[in-house]
C-alpha atoms as a PDB file:
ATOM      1  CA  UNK A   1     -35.841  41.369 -10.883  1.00  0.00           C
ATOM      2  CA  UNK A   2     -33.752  43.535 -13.546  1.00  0.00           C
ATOM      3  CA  UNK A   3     -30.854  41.438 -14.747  1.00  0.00           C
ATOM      4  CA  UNK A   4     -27.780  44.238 -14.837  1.00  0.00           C
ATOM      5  CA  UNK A   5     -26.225  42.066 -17.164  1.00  0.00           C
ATOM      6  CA  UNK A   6     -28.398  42.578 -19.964  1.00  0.00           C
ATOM      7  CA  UNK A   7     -28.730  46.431 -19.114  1.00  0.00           C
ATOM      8  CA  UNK A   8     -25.150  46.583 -19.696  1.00  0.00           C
ATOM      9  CA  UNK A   9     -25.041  44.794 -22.856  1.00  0.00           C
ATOM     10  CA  UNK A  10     -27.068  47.855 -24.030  1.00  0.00           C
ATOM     11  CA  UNK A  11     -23.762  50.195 -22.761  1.00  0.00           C
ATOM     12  CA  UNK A  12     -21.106  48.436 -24.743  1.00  0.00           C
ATOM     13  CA  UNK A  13     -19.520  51.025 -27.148  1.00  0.00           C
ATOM     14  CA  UNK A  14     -21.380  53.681 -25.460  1.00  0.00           C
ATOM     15  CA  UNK A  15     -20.074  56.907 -23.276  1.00  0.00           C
ATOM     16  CA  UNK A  16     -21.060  56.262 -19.932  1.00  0.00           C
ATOM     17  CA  UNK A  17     -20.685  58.259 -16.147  1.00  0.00           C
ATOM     18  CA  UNK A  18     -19.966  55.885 -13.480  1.00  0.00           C
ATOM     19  CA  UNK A  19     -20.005  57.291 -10.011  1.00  0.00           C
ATOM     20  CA  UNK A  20     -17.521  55.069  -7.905  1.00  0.00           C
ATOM     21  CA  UNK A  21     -16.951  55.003  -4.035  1.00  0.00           C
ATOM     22  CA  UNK A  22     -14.363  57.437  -3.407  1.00  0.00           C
ATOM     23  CA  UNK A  23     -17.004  59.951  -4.950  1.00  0.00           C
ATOM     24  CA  UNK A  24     -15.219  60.713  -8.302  1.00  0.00           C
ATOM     25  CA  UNK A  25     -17.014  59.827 -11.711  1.00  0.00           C
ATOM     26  CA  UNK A  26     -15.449  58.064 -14.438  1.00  0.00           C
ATOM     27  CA  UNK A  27     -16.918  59.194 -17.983  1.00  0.00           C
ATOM     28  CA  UNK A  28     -15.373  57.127 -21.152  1.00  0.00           C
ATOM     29  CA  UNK A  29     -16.530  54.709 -23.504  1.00  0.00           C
ATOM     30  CA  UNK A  30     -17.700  50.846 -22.183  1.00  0.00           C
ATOM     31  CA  UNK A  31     -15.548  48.675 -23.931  1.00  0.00           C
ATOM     32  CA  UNK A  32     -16.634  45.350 -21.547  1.00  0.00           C
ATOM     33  CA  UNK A  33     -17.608  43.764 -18.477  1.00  0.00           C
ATOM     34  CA  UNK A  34     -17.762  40.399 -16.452  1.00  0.00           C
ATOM     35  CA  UNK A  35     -20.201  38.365 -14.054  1.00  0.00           C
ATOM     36  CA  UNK A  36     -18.828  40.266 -11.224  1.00  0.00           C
ATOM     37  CA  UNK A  37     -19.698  44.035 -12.840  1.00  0.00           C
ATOM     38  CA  UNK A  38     -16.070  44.635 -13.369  1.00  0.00           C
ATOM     39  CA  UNK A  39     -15.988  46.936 -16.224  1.00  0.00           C
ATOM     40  CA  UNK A  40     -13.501  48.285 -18.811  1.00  0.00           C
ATOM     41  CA  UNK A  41     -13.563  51.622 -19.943  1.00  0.00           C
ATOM     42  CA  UNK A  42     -11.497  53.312 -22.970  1.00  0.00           C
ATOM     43  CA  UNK A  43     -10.707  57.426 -23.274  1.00  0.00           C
ATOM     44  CA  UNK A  44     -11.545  57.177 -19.306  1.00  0.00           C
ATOM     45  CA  UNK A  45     -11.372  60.451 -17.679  1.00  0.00           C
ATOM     46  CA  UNK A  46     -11.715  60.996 -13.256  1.00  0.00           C
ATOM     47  CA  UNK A  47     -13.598  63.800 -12.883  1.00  0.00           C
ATOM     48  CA  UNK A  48     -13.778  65.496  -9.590  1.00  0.00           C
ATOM     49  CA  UNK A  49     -16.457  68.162  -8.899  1.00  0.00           C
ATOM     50  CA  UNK A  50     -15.577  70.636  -5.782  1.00  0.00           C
ATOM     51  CA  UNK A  51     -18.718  72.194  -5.061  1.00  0.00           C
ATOM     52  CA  UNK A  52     -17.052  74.228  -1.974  1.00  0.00           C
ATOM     53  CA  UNK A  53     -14.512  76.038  -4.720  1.00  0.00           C
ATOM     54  CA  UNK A  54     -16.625  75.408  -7.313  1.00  0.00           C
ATOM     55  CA  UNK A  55     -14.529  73.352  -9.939  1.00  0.00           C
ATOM     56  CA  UNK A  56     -13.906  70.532 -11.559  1.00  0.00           C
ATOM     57  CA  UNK A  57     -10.555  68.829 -12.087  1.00  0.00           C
ATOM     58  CA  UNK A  58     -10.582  66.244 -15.002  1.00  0.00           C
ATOM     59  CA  UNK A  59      -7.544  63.743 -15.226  1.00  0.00           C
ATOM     60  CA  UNK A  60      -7.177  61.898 -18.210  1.00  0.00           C
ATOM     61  CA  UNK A  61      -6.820  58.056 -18.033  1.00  0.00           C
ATOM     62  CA  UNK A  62      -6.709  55.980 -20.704  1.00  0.00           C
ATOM     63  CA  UNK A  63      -7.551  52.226 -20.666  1.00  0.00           C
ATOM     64  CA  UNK A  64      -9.156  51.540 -16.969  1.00  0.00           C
ATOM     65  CA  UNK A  65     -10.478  48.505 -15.321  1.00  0.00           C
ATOM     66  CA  UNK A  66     -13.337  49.115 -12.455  1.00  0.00           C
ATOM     67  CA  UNK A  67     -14.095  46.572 -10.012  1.00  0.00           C
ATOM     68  CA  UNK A  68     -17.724  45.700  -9.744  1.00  0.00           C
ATOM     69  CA  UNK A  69     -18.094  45.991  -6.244  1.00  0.00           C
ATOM     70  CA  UNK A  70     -16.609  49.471  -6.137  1.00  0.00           C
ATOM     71  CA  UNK A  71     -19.502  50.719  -8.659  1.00  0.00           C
ATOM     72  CA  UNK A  72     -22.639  52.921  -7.179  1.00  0.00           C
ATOM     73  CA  UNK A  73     -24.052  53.659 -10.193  1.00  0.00           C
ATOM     74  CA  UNK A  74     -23.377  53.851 -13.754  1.00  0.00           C
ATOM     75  CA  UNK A  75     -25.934  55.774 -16.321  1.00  0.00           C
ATOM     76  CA  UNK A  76     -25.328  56.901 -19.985  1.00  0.00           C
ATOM     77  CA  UNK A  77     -24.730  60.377 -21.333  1.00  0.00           C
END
C-alpha cells in the first residue's frame, strides 16, 4: 500500500497542481498538510480551463487551506 503521507512529505516547498471537485485546479507552492490530507498552499492561484471557449481564467489567491476529502489528485509541476 503507498502511504500518501510520505509522498507528500516529498511536495513540501514544492509547486504543485491539485485538481479539486468542483473541477478547478489549484497550482501554488505546498507549504503543509495533516492526517486527514488537508493541505496548505501559498501564492495559490484557481485556474479554470473552458475548453468550449477555449480559455483559461486564473484568480489569484493567496494563503489557501484545502480539505482532504475534497482532493482528486494532486501531482507536481
Amino acid at each position: 500500500m503507498v502511504d500518501i503521507k510520505s509522498k507528500l512529505r516529498r511536495f513540501i516547498n514544492k509547486k504543485i497542481n491539485v485538481r479539486v471537485n468542483n473541477s478547478k485546479n489549484i497550482i501554488g507552492i505546498l507549504l503543509s498538510y495533516d492526517k486527514f490530507m488537508n493541505i496548505v498552499v501559498t501564492n495559490a492561484e484557481e485556474v479554470d480551463n473552458n475548453k468550449k471557449l477555449n480559455e483559461k481564467k486564473i484568480k489569484n489567491l493567496g494563503l489557501v487551506v484545502l480539505r482532504g476529502s475534497e482532493i482528486i489528485f494532486i501531482f507536481t509541476e
